[in-house]
Protein backbone atom coordinates (compact mmCIF):
# COMPACT_ATOMS: atom_id res chain seq x y z
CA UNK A 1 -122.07 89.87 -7.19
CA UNK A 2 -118.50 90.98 -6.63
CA UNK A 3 -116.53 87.70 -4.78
CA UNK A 4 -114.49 89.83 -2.62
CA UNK A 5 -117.98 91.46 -0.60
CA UNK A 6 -118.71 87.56 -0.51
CA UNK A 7 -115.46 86.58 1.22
CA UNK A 8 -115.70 89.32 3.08
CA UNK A 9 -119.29 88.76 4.43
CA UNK A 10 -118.42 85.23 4.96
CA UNK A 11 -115.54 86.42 7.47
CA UNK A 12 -117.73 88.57 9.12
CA UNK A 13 -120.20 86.35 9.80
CA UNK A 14 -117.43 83.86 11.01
CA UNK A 15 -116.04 86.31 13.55
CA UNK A 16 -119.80 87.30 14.62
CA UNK A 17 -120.42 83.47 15.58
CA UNK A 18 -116.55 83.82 17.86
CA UNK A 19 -117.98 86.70 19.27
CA UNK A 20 -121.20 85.15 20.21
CA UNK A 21 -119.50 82.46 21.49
CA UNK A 22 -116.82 83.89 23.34
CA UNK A 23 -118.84 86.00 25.15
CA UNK A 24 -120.93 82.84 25.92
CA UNK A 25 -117.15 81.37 27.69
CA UNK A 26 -116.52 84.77 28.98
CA UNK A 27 -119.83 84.12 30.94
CA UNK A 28 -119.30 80.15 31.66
CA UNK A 29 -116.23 80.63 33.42
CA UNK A 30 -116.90 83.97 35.20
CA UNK A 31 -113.71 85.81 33.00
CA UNK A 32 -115.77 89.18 32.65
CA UNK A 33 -113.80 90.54 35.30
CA UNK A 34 -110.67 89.33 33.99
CA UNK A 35 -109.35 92.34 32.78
CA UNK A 36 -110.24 94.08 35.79
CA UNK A 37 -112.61 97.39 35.05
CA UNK A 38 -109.97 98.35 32.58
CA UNK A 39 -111.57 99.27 29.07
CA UNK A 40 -110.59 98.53 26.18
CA UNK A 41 -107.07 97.83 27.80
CA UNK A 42 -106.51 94.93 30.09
CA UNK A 43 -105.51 96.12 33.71
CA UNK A 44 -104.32 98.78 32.02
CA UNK A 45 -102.18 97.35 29.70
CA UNK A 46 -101.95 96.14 25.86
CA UNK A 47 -101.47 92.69 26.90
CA UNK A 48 -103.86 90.16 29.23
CA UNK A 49 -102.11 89.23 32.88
CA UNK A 50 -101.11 85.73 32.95
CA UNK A 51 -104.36 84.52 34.20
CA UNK A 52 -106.88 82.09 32.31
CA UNK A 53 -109.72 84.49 33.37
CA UNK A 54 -107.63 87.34 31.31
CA UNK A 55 -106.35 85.40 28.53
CA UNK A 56 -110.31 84.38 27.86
CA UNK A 57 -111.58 88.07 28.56
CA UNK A 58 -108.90 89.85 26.25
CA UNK A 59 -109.66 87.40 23.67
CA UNK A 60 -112.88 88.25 23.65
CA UNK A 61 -112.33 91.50 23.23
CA UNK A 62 -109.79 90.85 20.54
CA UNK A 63 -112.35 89.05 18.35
CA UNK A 64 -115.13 91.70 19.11
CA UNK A 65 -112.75 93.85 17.41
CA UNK A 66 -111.52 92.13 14.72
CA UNK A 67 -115.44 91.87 13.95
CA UNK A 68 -116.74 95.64 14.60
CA UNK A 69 -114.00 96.67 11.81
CA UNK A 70 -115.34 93.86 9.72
CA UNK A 71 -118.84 95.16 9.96
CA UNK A 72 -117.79 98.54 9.21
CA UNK A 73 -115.82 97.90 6.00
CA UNK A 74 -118.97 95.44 4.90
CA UNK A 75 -121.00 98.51 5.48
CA UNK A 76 -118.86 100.78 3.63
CA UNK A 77 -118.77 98.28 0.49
CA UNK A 78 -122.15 97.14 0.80
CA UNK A 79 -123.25 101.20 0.11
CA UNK A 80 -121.46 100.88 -3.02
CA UNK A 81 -122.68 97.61 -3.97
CA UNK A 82 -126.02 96.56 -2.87
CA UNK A 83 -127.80 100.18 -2.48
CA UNK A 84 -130.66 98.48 -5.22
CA UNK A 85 -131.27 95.95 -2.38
CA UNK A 86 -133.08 97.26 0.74
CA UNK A 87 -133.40 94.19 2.14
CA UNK A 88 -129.43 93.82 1.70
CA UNK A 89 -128.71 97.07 2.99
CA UNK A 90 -130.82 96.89 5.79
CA UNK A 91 -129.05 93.58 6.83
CA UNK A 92 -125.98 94.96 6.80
CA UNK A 93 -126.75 98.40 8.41
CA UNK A 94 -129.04 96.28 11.40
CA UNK A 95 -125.75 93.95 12.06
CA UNK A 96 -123.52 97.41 12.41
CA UNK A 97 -125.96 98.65 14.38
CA UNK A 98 -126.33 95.93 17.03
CA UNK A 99 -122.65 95.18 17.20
CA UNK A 100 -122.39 98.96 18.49
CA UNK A 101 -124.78 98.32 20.80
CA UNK A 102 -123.29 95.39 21.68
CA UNK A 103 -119.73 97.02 22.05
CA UNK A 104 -121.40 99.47 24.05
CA UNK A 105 -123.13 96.92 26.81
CA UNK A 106 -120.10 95.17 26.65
CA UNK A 107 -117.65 98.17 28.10
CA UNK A 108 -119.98 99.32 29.98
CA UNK A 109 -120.52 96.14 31.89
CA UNK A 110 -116.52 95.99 32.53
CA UNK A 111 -116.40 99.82 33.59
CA UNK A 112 -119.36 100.76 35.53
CA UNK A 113 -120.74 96.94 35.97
CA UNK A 114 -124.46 96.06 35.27
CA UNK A 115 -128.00 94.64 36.50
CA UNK A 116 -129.14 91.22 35.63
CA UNK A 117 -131.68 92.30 33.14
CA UNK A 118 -128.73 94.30 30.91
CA UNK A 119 -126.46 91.65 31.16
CA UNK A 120 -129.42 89.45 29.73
CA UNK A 121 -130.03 91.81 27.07
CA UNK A 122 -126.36 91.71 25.83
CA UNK A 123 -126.17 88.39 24.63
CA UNK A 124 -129.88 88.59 22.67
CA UNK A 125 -128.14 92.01 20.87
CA UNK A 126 -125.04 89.73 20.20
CA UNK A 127 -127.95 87.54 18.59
CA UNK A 128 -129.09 89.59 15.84
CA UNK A 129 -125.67 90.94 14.87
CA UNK A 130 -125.01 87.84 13.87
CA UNK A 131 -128.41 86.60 12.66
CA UNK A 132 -128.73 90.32 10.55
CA UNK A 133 -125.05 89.83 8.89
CA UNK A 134 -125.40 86.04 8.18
CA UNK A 135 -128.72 87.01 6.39
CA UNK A 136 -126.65 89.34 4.41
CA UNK A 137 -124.33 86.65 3.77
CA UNK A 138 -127.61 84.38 2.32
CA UNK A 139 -128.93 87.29 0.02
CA UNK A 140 -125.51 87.85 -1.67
CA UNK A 141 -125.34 84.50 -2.49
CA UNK A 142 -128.83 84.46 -3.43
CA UNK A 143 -128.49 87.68 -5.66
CA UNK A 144 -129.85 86.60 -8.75
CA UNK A 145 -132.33 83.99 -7.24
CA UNK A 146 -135.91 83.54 -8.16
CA UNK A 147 -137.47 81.34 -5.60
CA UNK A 148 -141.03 79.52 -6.86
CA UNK A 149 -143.62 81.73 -6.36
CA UNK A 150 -145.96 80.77 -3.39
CA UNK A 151 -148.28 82.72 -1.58
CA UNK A 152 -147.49 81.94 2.56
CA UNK A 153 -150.99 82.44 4.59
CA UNK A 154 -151.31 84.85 7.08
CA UNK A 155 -151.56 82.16 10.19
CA UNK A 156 -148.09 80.90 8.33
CA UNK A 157 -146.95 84.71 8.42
CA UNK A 158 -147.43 84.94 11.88
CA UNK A 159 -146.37 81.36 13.10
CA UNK A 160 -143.10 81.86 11.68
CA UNK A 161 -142.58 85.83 13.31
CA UNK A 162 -144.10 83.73 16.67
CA UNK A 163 -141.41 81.16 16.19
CA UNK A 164 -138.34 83.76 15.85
CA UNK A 165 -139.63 86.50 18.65
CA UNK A 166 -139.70 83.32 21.13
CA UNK A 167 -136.92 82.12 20.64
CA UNK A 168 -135.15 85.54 21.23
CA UNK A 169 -137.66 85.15 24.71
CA UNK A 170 -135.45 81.92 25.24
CA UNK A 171 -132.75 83.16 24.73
CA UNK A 172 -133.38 86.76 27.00
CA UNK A 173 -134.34 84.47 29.94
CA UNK A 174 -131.37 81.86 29.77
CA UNK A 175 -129.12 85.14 29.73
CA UNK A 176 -131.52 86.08 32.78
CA UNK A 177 -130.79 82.63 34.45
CA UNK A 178 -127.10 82.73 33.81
CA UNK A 179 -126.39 86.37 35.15
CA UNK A 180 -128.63 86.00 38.08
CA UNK A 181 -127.17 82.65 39.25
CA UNK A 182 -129.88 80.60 38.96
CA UNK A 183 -128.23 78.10 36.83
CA UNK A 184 -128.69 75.22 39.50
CA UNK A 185 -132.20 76.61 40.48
CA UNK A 186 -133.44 73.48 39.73
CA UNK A 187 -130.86 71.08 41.26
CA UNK A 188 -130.08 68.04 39.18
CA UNK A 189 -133.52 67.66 38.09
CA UNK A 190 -134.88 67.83 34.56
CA UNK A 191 -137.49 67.98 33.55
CA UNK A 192 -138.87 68.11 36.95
CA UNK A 193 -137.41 71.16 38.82
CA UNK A 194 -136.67 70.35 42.24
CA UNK A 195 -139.08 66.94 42.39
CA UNK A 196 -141.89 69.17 40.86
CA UNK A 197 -143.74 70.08 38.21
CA UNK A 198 -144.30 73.68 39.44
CA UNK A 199 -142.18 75.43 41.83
CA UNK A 200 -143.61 78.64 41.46
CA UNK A 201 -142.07 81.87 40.04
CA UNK A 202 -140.55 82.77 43.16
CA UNK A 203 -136.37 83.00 44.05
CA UNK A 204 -133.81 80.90 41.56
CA UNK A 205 -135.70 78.23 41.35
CA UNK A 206 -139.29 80.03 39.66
CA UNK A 207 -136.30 82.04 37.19
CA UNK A 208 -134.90 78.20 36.28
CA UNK A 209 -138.96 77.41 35.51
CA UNK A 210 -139.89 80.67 33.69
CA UNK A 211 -136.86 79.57 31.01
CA UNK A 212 -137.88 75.75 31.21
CA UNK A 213 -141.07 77.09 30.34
CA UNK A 214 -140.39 79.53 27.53
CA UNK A 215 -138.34 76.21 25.60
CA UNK A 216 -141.28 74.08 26.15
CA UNK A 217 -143.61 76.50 24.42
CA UNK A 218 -141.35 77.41 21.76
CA UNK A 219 -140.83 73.29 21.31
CA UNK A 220 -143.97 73.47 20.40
CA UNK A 221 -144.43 76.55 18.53
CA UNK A 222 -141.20 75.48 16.16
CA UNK A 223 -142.46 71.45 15.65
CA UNK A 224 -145.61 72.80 15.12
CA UNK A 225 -144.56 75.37 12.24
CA UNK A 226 -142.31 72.48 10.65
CA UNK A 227 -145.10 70.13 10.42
CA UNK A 228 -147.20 73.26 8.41
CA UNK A 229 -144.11 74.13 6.55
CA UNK A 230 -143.97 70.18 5.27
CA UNK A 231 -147.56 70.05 4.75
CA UNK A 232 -148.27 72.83 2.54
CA UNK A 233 -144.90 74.55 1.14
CA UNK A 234 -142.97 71.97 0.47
CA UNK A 235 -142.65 73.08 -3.18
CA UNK A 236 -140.27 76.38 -1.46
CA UNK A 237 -137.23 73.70 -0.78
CA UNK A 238 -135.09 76.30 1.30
CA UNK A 239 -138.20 76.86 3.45
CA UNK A 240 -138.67 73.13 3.55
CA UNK A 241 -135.05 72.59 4.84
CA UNK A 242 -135.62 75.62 7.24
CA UNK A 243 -138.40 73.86 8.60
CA UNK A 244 -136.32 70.84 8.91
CA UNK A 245 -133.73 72.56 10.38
CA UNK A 246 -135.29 74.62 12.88
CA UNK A 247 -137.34 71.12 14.28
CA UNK A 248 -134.16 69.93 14.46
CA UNK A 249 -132.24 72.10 16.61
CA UNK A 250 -134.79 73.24 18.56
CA UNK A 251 -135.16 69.37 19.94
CA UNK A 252 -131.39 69.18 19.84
CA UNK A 253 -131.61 72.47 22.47
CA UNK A 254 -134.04 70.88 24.86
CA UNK A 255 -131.84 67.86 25.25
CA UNK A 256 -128.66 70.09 25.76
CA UNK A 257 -130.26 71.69 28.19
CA UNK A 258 -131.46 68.38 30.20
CA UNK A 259 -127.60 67.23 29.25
CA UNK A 260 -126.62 70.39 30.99
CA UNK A 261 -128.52 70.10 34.39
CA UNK A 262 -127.09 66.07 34.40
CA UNK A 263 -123.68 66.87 33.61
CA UNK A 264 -123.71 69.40 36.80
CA UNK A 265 -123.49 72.29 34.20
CA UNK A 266 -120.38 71.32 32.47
CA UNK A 267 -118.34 73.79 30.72
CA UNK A 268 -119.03 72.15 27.39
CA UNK A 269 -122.78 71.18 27.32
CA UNK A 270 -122.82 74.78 28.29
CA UNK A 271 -121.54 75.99 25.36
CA UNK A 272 -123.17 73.59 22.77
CA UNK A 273 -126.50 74.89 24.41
CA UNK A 274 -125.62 78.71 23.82
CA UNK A 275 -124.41 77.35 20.38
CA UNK A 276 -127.49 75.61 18.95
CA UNK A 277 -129.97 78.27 20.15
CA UNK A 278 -127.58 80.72 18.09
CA UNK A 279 -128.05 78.72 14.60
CA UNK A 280 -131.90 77.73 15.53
CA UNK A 281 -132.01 82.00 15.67
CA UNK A 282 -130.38 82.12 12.08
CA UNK A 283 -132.64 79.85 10.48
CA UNK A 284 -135.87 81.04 11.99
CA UNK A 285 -134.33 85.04 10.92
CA UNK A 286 -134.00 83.20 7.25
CA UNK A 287 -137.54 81.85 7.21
CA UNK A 288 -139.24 85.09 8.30
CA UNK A 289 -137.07 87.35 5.73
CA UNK A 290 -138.62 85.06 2.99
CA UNK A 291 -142.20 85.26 4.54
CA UNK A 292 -142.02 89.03 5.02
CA UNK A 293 -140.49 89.61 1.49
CA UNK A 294 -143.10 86.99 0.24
CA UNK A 295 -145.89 89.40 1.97
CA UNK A 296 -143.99 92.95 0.94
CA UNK A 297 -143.93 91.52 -2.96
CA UNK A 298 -147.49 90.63 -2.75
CA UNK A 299 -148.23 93.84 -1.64
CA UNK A 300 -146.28 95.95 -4.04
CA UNK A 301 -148.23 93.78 -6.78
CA UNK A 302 -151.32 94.86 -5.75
CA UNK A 303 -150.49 98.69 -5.58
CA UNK A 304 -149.11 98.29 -8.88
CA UNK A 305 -152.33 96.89 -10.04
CA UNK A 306 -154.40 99.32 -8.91
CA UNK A 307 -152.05 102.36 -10.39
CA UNK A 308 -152.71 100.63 -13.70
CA UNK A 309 -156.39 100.28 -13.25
CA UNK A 310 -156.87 104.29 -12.10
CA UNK A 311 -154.72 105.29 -15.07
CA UNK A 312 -156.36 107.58 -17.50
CA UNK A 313 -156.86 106.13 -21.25
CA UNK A 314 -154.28 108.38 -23.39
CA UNK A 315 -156.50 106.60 -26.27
């Protein structure tokens, strides 16, 4: 595979994480307004006013950029290069899709502003840009790879799908929590919300419980699919280390979030927890590429099978 598509993918999926995570400060320190509702310009102008709010917006912006031509010209090559490879090209197409869609939510929550749910939605999109590009990234460098053949169950097919659909739930209601000011919903408390167990569903502190909630179960939705993964596929190494991986971070995410709440949502446990849900998203997007292309070869087997057995004797 050609080395320049690899650098290039590489630096796409680098500016993909800064956008992720710039949007994630442009959020944390309330700089979406920065540039006023000036779009793409900044208060009208080329440059950011000489505010910290503005210097954080426009650099956002700047990086979002940087990465939508990065995605285009990856898409452009990638036609050229990987058409053989669906799997490839639907990576790449999926992460230039999203990133319009995120470009789109984006000025449209500067220019005409947006409801909670939206501005929700807009970091999950941000998600799988990145998760759909860095995939592309893996199966470049994987071009000519033949992992060991394994068969992955149907309960395993599912667990992992489970694992990756809630954490994108996660994810959706933090975004909820954030844009809807409910961050301190729960006070200082954690795990407790507010001295109790259950606080109900109503007002910010229910919307603080509904996303406590949604971590718990997918705590135990991800330990529980790493403990399968070590039990029975531990000959598929990359699917081992997934598993390994994804246990990891997803305690590694609880705690953040418990640092957060203690640390009177600081700026930087803030971050870190926006950060570690985005690489627990990329390796649970890894593991269920391998189970669904796993399942798709299995399938394509069979059909070839049963051509073969249908075809008339030319003897």
């Amino acid at each position: 595979m050609n080395k320049g598509l690899k650098a290039l993918a590489v630096a796409t999926t680098v500016f993909m994480f800064l956008v992720v995570f710039g949007g994630t400060m442009v959020t944390k320190t309330d700089s979406g307004d920065g540039c006023g509702r000036s779009w793409p310009l900044c208060e009208g102008s080329f440059l950011p006013m000489e505010t910290i709010e503005s210097y954080i917006e426009y650099s956002h912006r700047l990086i979002s950029g940087i990465a939508g031509l990065l995605i285009t010209v990856l898409l452009i090559w990638a036609q050229r290069a990987c058409k053989e490879r669906r799997d490839a090209m639907f990576m790449v197409t999926a992460s230039f899709v999203f990133t319009v869609i995120q470009a789109l939510l984006g000025a449209g929550a500067v220019v005409f502003g947006q409801s909670t749910p939206i501005m929700a939605l807009h970091f999950g999109v941000s998600l799988v840009a990145f998760a759909t590009v860095f995939l592309f990234t893996i199966i470049l460098y994987r071009w000519d790879a033949k992992p060991t053949p394994i068969s992955f169950g149907k309960g395993y097919r599912f667990s992992v799908l489970a694992s990756a659909v809630s954490t994108y739930v996660v994810v959706y209601t933090g975004g909820y929590v954030v844009h809807s000011g409910a961050s301190g919903g729960c006070g200082r408390w954690f795990p407790l919300c507010d001295g109790k167990w259950f606080p109900g569903f109503e007002g910010a502190s229910g919307i603080q419980f509904m996303h406590r909630l949604s971590g718990f179960l997918l705590m135990v939705i991800v330990l529980t699919l790493m403990v399968v993964t070590i039990r029975r596929y531990k000959e598929r190494r990359d699917m081992l280390l997934a598993g390994w991986w994804s246990g990891a971070l997803v305690v590694l995410q609880i705690l953040s979030g418990g640092l957060m709440i203690w640390a009177g949502l600081n700026l930087f446990t803030r971050l870190l927890h926006a950060t570690l849900i985005l690489f627990l998203f990329g390796v649970q997007t890894y593991m269920c590429m391998e189970v669904l292309r796993q399942h798709r070869g299995q399938e394509e087997t069979v059909e070839m099978a049963g051509q073969a057995q249908v075809r008339p004797s030319t003897g």
